[in-house]
N, C-alpha and C. Protein backbone atom coordinates (compact mmCIF):
# COMPACT_ATOMS: atom_id res chain seq x y z
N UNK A 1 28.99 23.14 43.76
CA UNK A 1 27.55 22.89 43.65
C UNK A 1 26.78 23.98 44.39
N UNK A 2 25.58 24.75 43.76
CA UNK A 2 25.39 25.02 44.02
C UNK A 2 24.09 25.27 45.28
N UNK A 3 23.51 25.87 46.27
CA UNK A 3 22.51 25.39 46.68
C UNK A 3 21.31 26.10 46.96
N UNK A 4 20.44 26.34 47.82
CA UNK A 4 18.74 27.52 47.60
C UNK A 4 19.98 28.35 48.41
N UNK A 5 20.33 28.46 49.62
CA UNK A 5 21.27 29.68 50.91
C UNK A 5 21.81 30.51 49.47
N UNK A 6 22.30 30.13 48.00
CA UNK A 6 22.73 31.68 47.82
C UNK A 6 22.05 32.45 47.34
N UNK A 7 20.72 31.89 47.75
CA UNK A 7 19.99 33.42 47.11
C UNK A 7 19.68 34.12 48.59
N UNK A 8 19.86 33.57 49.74
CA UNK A 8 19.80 34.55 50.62
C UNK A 8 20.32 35.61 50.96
N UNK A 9 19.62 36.87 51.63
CA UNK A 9 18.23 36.33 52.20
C UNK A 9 17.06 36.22 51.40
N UNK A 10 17.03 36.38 50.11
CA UNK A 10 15.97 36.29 49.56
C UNK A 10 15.75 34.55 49.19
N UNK A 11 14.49 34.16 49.09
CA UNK A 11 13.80 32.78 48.58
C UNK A 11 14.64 32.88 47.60
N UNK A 12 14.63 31.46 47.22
CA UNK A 12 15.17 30.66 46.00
C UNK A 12 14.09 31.30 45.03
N UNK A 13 14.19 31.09 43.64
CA UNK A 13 13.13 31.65 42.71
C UNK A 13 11.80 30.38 42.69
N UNK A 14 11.52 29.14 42.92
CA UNK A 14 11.17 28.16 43.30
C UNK A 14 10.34 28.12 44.86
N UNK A 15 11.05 29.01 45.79
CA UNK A 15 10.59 28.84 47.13
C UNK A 15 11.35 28.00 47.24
N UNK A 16 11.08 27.95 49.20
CA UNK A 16 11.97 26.51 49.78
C UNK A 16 11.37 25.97 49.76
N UNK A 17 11.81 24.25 49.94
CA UNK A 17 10.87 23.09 50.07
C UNK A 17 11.05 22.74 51.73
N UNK A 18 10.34 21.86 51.69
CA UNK A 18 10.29 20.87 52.79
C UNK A 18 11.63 20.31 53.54
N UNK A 19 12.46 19.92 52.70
CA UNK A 19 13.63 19.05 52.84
C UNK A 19 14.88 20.20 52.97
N UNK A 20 14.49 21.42 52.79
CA UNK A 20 15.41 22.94 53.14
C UNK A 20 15.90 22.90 54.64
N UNK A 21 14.86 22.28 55.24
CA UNK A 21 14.89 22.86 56.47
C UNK A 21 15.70 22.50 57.38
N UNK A 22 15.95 20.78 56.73
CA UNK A 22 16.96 20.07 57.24
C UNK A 22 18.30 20.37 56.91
N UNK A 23 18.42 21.49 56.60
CA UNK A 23 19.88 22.06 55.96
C UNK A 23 20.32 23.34 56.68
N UNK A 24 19.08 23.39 56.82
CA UNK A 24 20.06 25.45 57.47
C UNK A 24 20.65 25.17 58.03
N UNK A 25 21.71 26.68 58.01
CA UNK A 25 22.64 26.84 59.33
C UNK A 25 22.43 26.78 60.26
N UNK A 26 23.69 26.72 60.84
CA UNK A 26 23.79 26.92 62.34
C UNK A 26 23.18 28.31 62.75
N UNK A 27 23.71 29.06 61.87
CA UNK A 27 23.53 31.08 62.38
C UNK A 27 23.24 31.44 60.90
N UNK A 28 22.58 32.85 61.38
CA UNK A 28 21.86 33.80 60.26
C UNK A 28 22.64 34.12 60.00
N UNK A 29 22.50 35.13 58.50
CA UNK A 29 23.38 35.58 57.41
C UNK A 29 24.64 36.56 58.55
N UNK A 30 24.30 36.96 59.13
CA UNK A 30 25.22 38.00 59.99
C UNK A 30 25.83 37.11 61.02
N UNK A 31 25.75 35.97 61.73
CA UNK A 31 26.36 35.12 62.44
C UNK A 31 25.95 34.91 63.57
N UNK A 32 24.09 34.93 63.55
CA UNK A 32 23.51 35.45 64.69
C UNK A 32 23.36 33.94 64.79
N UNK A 33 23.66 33.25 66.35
CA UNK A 33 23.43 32.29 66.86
C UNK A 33 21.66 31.95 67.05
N UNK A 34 21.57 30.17 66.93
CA UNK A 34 20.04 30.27 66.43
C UNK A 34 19.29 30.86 66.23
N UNK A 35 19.55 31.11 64.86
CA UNK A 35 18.69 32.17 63.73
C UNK A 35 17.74 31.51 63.56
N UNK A 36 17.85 29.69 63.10
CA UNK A 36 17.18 29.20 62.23
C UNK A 36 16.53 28.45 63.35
N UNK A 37 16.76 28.33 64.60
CA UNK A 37 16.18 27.16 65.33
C UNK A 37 14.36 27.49 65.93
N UNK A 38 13.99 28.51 65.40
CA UNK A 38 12.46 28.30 65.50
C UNK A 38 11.67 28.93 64.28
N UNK A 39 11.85 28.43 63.12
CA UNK A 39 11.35 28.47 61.78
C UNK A 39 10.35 26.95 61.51
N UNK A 40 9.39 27.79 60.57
CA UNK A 40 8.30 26.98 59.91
C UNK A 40 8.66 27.28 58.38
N UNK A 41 7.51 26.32 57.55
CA UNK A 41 7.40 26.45 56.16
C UNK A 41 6.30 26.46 55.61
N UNK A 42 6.00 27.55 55.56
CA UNK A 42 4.47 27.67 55.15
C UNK A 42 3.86 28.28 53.68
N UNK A 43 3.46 27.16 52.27
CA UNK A 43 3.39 27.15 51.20
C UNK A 43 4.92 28.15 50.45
N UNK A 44 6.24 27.39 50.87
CA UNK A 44 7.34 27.74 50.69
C UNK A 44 7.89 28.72 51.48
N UNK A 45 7.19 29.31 52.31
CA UNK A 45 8.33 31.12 52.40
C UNK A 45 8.39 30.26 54.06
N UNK A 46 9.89 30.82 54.42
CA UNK A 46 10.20 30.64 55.51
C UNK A 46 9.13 31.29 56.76
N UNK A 47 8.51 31.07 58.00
CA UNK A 47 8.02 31.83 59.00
C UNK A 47 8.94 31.61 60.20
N UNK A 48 9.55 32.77 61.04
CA UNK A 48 10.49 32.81 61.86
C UNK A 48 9.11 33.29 63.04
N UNK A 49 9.26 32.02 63.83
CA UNK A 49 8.29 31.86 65.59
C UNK A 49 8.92 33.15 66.13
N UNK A 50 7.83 34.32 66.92
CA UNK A 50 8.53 35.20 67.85
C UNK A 50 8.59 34.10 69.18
N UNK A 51 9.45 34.83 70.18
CA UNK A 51 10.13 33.82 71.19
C UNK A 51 8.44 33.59 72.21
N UNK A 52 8.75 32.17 72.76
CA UNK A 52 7.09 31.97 73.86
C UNK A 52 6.96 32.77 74.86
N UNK A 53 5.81 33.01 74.76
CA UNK A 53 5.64 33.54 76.67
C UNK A 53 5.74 32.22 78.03
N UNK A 54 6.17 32.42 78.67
CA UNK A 54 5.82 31.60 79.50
C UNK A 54 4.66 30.91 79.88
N UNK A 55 3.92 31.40 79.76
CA UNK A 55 2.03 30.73 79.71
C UNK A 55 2.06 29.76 78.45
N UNK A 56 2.28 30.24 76.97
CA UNK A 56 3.04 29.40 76.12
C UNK A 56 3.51 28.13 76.30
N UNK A 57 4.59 28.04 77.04
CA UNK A 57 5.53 27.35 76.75
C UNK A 57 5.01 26.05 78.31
N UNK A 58 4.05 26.20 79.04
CA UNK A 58 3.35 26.18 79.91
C UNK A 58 2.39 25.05 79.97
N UNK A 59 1.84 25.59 78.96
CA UNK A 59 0.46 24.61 78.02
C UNK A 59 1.20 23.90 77.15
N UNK A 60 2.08 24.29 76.59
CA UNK A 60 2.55 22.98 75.83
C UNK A 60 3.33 21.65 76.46
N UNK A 61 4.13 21.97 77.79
CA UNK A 61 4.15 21.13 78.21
C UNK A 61 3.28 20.47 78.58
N UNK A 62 2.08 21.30 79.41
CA UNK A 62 1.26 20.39 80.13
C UNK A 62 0.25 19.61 79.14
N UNK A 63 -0.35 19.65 77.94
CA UNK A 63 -1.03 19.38 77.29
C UNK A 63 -0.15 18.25 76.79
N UNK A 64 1.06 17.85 76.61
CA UNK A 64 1.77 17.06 76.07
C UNK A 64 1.91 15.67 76.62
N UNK A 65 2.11 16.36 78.36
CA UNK A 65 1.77 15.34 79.70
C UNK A 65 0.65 14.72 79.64
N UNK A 66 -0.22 15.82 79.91
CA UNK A 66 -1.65 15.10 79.63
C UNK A 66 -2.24 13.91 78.72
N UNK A 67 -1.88 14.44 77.69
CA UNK A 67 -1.70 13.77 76.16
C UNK A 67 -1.41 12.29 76.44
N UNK A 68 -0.61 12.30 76.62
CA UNK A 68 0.71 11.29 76.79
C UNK A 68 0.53 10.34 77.93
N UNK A 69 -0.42 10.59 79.21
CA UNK A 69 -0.66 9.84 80.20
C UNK A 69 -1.74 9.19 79.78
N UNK A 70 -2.88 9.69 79.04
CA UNK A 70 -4.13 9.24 78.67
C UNK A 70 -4.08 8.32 77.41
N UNK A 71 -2.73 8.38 76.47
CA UNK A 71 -3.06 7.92 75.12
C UNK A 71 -3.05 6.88 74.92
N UNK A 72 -3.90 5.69 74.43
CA UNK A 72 -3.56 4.42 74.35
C UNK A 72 -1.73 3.62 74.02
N UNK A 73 -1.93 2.86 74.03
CA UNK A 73 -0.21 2.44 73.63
C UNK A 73 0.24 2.76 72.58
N UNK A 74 -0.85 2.56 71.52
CA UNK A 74 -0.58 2.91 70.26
C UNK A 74 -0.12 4.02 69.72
N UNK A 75 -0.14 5.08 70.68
CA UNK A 75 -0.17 6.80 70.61
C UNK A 75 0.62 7.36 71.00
N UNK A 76 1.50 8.79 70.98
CA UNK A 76 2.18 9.31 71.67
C UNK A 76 2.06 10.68 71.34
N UNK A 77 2.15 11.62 72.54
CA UNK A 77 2.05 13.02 72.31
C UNK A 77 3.44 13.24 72.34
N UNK A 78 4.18 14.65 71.32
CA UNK A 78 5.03 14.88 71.15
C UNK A 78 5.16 16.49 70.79
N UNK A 79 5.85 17.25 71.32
CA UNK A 79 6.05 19.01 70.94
C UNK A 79 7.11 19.16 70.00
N UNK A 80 6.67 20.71 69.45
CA UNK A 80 8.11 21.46 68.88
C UNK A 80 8.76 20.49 68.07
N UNK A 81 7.29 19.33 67.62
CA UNK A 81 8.48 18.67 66.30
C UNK A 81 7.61 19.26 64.87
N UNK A 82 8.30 18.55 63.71
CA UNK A 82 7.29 19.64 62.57
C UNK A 82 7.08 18.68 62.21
N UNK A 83 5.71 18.58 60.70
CA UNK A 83 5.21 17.42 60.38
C UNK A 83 4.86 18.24 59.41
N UNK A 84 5.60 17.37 58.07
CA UNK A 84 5.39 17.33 56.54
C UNK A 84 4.65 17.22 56.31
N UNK A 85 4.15 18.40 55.57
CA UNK A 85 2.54 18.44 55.09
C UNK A 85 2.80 18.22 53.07
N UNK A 86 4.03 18.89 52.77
CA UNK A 86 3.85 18.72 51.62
C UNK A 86 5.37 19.10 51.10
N UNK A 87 5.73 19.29 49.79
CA UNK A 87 6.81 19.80 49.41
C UNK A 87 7.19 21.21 49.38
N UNK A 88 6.13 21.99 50.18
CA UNK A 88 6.19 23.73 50.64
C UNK A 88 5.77 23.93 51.84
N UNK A 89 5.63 23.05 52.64
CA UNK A 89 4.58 22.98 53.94
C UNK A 89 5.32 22.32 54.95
N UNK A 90 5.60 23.13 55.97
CA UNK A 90 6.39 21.78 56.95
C UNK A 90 6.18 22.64 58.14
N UNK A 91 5.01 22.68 59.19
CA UNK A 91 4.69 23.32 60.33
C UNK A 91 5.41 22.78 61.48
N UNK A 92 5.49 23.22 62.26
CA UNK A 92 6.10 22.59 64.01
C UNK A 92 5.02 23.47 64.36
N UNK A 93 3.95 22.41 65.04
CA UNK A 93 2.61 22.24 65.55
C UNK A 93 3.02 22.59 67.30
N UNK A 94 2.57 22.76 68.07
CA UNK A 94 3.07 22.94 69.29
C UNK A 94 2.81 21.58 70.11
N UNK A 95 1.71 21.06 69.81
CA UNK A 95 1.74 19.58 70.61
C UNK A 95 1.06 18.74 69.10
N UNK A 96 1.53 17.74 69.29
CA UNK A 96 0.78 16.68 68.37
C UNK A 96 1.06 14.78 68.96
N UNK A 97 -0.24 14.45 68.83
CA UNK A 97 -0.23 13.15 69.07
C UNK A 97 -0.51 12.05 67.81
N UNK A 98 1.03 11.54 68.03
CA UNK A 98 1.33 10.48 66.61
C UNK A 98 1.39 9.04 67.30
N UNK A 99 1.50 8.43 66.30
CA UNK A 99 1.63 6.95 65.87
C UNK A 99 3.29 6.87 67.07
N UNK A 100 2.81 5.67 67.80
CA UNK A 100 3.83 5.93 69.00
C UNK A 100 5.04 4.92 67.98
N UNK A 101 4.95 4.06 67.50
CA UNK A 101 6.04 3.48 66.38
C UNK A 101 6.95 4.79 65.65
N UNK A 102 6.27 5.76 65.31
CA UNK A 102 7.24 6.96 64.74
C UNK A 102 8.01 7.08 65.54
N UNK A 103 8.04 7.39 66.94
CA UNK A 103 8.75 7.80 68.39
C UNK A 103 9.94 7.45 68.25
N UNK A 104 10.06 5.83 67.49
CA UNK A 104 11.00 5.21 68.19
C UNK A 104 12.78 5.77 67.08
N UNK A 105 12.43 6.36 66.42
CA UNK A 105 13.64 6.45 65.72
C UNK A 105 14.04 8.38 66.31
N UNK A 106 14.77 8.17 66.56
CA UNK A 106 15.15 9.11 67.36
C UNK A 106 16.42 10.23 66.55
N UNK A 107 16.14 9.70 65.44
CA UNK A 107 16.85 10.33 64.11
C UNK A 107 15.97 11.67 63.36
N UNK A 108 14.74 11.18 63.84
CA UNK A 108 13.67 12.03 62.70
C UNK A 108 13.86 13.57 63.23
N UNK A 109 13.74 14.21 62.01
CA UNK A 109 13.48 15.49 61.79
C UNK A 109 11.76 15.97 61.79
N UNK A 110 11.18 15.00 61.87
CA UNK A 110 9.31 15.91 61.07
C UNK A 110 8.69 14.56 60.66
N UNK A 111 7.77 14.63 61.72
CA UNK A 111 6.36 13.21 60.97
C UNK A 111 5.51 13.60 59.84
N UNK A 112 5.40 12.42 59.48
CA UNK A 112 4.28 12.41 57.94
C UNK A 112 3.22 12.77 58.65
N UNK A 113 2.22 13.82 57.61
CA UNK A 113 0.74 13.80 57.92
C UNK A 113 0.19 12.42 58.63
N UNK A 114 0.45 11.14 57.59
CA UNK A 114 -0.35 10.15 57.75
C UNK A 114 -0.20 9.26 59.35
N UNK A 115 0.95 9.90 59.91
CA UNK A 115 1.28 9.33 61.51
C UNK A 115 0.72 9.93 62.20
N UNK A 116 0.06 11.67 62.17
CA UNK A 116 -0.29 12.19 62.91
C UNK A 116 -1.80 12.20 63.37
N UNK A 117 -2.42 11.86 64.65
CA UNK A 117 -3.58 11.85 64.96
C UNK A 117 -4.46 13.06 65.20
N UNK A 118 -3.88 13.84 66.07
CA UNK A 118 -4.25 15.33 66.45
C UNK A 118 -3.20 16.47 66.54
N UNK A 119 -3.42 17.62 65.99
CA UNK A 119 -2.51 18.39 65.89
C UNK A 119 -3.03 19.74 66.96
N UNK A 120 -2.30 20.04 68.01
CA UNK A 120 -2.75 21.53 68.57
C UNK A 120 -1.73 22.69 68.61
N UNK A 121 -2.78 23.77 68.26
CA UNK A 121 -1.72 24.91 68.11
C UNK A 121 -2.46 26.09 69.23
N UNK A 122 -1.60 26.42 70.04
CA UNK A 122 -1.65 27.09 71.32
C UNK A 122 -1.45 28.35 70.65
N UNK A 123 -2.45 29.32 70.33
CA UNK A 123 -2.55 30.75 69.58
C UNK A 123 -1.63 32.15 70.85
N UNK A 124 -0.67 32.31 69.97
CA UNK A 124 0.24 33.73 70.29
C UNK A 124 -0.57 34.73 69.77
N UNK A 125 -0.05 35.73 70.28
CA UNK A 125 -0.79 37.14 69.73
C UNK A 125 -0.29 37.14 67.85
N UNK A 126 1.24 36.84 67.99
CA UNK A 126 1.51 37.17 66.72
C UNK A 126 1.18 35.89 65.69
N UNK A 127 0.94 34.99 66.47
CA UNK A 127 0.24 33.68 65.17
C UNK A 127 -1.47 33.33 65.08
N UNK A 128 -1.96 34.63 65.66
CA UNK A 128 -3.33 34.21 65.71
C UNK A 128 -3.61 34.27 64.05
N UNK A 129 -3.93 34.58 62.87
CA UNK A 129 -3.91 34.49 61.78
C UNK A 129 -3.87 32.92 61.14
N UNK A 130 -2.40 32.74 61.16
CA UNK A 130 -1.85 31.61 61.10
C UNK A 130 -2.41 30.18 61.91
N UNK A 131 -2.75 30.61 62.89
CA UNK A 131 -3.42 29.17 63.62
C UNK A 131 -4.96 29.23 63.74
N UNK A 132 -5.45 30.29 63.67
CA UNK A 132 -7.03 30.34 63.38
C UNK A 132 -7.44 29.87 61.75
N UNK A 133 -6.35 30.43 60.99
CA UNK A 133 -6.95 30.17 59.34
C UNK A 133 -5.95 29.41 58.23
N UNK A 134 -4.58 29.71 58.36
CA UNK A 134 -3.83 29.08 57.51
C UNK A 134 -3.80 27.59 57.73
N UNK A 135 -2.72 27.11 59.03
CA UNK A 135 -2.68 26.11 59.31
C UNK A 135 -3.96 25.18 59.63
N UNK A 136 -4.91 24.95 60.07
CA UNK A 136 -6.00 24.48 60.13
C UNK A 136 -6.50 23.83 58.96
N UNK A 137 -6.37 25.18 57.87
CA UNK A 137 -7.07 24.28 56.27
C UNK A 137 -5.55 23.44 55.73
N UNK A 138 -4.44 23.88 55.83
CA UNK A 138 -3.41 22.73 55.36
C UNK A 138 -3.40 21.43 56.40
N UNK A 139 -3.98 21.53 57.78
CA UNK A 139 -3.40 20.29 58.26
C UNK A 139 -4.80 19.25 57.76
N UNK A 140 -6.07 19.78 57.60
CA UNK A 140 -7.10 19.11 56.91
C UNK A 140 -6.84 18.54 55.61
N UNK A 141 -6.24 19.37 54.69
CA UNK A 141 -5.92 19.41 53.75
C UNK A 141 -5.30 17.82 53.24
N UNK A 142 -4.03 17.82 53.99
CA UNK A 142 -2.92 16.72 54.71
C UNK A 142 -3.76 15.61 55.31
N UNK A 143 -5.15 15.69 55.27
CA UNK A 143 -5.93 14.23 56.13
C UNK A 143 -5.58 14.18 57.33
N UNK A 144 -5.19 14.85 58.66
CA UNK A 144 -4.79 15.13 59.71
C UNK A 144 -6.70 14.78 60.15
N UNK A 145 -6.80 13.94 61.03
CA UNK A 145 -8.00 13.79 61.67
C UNK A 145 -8.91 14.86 62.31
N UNK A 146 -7.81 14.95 63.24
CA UNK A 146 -8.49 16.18 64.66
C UNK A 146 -7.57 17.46 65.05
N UNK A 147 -7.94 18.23 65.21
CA UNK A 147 -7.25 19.37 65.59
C UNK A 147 -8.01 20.68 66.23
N UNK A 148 -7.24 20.72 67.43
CA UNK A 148 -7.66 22.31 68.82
C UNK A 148 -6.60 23.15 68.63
N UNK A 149 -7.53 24.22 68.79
CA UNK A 149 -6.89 25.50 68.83
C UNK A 149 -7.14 25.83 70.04
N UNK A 150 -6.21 26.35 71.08
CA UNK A 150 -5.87 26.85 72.52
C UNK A 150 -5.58 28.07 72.20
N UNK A 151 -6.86 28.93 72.86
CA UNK A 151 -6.77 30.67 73.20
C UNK A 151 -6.53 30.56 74.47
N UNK A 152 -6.37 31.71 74.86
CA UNK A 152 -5.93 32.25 76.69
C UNK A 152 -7.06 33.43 76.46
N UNK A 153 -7.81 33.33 77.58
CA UNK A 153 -8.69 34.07 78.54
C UNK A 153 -8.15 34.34 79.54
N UNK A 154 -8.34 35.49 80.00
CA UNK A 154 -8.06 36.07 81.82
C UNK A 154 -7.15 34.64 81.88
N UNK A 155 -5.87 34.54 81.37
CA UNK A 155 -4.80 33.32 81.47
C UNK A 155 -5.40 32.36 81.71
N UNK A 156 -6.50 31.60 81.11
CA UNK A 156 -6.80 30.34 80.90
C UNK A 156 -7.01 29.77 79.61
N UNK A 157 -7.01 28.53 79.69
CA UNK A 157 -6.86 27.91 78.48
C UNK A 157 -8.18 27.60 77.69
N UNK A 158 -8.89 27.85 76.85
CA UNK A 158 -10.06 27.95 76.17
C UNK A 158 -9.70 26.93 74.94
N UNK A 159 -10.18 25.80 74.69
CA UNK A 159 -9.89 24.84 73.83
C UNK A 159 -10.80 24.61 72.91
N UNK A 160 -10.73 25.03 71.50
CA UNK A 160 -11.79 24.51 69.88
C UNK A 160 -11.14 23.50 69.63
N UNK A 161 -12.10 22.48 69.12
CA UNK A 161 -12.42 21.35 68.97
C UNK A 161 -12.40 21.02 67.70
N UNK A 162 -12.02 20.61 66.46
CA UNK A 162 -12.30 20.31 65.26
C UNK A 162 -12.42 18.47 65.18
N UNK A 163 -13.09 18.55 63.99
CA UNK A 163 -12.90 16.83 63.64
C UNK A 163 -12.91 17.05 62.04
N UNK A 164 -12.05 16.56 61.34
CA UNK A 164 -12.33 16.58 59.66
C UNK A 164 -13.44 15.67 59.23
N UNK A 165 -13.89 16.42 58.15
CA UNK A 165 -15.52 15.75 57.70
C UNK A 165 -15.00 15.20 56.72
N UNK A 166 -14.72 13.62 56.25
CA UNK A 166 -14.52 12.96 55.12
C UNK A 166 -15.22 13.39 53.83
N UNK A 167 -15.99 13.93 53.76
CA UNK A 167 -16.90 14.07 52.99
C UNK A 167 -16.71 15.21 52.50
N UNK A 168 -16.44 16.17 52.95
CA UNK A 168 -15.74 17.91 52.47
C UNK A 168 -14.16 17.55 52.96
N UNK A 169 -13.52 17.04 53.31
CA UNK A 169 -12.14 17.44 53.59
C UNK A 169 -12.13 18.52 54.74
N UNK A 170 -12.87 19.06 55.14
CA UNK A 170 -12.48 20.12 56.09
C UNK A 170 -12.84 19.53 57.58
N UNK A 171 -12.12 20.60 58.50
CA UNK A 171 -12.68 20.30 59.89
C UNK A 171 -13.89 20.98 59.73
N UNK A 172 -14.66 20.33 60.83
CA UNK A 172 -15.89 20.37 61.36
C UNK A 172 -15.65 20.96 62.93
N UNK A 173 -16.26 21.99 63.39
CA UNK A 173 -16.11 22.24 64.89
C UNK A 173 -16.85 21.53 65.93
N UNK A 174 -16.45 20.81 66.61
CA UNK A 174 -17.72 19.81 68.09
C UNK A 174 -17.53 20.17 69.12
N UNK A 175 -16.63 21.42 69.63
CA UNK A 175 -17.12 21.92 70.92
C UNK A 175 -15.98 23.14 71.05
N UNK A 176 -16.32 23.87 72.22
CA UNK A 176 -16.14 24.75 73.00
C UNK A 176 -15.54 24.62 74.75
N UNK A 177 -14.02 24.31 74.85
CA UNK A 177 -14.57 23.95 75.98
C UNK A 177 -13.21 24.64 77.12
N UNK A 178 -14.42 24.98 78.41
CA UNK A 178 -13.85 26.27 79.01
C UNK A 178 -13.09 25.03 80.47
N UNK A 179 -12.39 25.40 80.73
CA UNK A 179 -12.78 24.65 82.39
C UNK A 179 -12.35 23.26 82.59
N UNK A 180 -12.84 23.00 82.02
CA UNK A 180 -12.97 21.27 81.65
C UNK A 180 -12.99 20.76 80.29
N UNK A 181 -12.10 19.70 79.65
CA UNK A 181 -12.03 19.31 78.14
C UNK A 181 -12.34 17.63 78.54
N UNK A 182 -13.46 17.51 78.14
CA UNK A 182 -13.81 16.25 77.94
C UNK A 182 -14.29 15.59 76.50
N UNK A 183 -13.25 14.65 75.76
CA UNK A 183 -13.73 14.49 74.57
C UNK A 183 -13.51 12.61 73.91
N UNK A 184 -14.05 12.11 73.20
CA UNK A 184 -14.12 10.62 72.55
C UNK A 184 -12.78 10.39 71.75
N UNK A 185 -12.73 11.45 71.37
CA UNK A 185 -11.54 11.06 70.01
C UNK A 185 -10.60 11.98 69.95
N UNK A 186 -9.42 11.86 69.41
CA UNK A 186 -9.50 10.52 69.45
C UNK A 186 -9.12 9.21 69.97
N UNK A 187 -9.12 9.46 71.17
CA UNK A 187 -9.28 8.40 72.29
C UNK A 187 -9.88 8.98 73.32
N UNK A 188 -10.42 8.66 74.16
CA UNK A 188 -10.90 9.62 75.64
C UNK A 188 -10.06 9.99 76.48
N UNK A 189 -10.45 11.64 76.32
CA UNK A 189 -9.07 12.48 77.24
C UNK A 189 -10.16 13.52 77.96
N UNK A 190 -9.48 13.04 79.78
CA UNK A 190 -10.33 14.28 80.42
C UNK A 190 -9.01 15.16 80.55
N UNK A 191 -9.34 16.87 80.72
CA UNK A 191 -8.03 17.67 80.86
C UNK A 191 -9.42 18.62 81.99
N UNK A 192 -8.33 18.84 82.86
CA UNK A 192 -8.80 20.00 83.90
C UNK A 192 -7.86 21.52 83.36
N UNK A 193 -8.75 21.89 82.80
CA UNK A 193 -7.98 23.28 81.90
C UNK A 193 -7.40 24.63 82.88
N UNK A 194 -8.14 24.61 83.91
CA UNK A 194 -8.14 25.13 85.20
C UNK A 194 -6.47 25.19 85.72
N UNK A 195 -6.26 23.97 86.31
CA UNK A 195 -5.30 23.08 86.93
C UNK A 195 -3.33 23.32 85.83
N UNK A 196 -3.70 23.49 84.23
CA UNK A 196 -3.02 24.01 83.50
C UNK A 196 -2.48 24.80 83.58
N UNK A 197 -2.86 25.68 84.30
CA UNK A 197 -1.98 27.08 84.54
C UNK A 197 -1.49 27.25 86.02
N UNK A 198 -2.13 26.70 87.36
CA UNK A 198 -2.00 26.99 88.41
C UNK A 198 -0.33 26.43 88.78
């Protein structure tokens, strides 16, 4: 039987799907140990993550903590998992806060759009593109509620604000916020943005 890996390295003629991802190897075509372990899927073509900076990898914990201390019961913040956007689309968001019932199966590979509450993507030099413009209109796209984008200033954390407008499908921007992140939804979360990096 055959499967999409023999047309590598090139895409299948189809693209990959969604459900690809749960298949790769262990190691790249040459036998390079986790080849595949920080890949996305973005409208089919594989995207291979360059490795975090430490400031990176920094904010995502702490934003996750944060997340996660403040979220009602119902809620849970969660990293570095991916969430099915479609049958060509399957991002690993850097923090996202889901439906805390998803949590509990400890089997899953990637949450549905429809579990996810807020999605944030902490912008690298090499994914600014990608998290300023691609991902943003697919996670709207997907009915994803809310979603921040985290820049670094003089190494601080600078947080955009979106909310999707039912009415256009798209996010809507409601703030800017340097220092201090104080926001309603979607639940009330204070973050000392400051305190994030120290």
């Amino acid at each position: 039987m055959s499967t999409v890996f023999e047309y590598w390295p090139a895409p299948p003629p189809s693209g990959w799907t969604a459900d690809d991802l749960d298949h790769l190897p262990a190691e790249g075509p040459n036998g390079e140990p986790g080849f595949f372990e920080h890949v996305e899927l973005l409208d089919g073509a594989l995207v291979f993550m360059a490795p975090q900076q430490r400031l990176h990898q920094r904010l995502v914990q702490a934003f996750t903590e944060r997340l996660d201390a403040q979220a009602p019961s119902h809620l849970a913040a969660v990293h570095r998992m991916d969430v099915k956007l479609g049958e060509r689309t399957r991002p690993c968001p850097d923090v996202m806060v889901i439906d805390a019932e998803a949590t509990a199966d400890n089997a899953r590979t990637f949450y549905r759009a429809r579990e996810v509450h807020l999605v944030i993507e902490i912008v690298s030099p090499e994914s600014v593109e990608r998290d300023r413009k691609l991902k943003p209109l697919r996670y709207a796209e997907a009915g994803i509620p809310h979603f921040w984008r985290v820049e670094e200033n003089d190494e601080r954390p600078v947080v955009y604000v979106y909310e999707r407008d039912p009415a256009t499908g798209a996010y809507t921007p409601t703030g800017i916020h340097h220092g201090r992140l104080a926001v309603q939804v979607p639940f009330p979360v204070e973050v000392d943005l400051d305190q994030l990096v120290k």
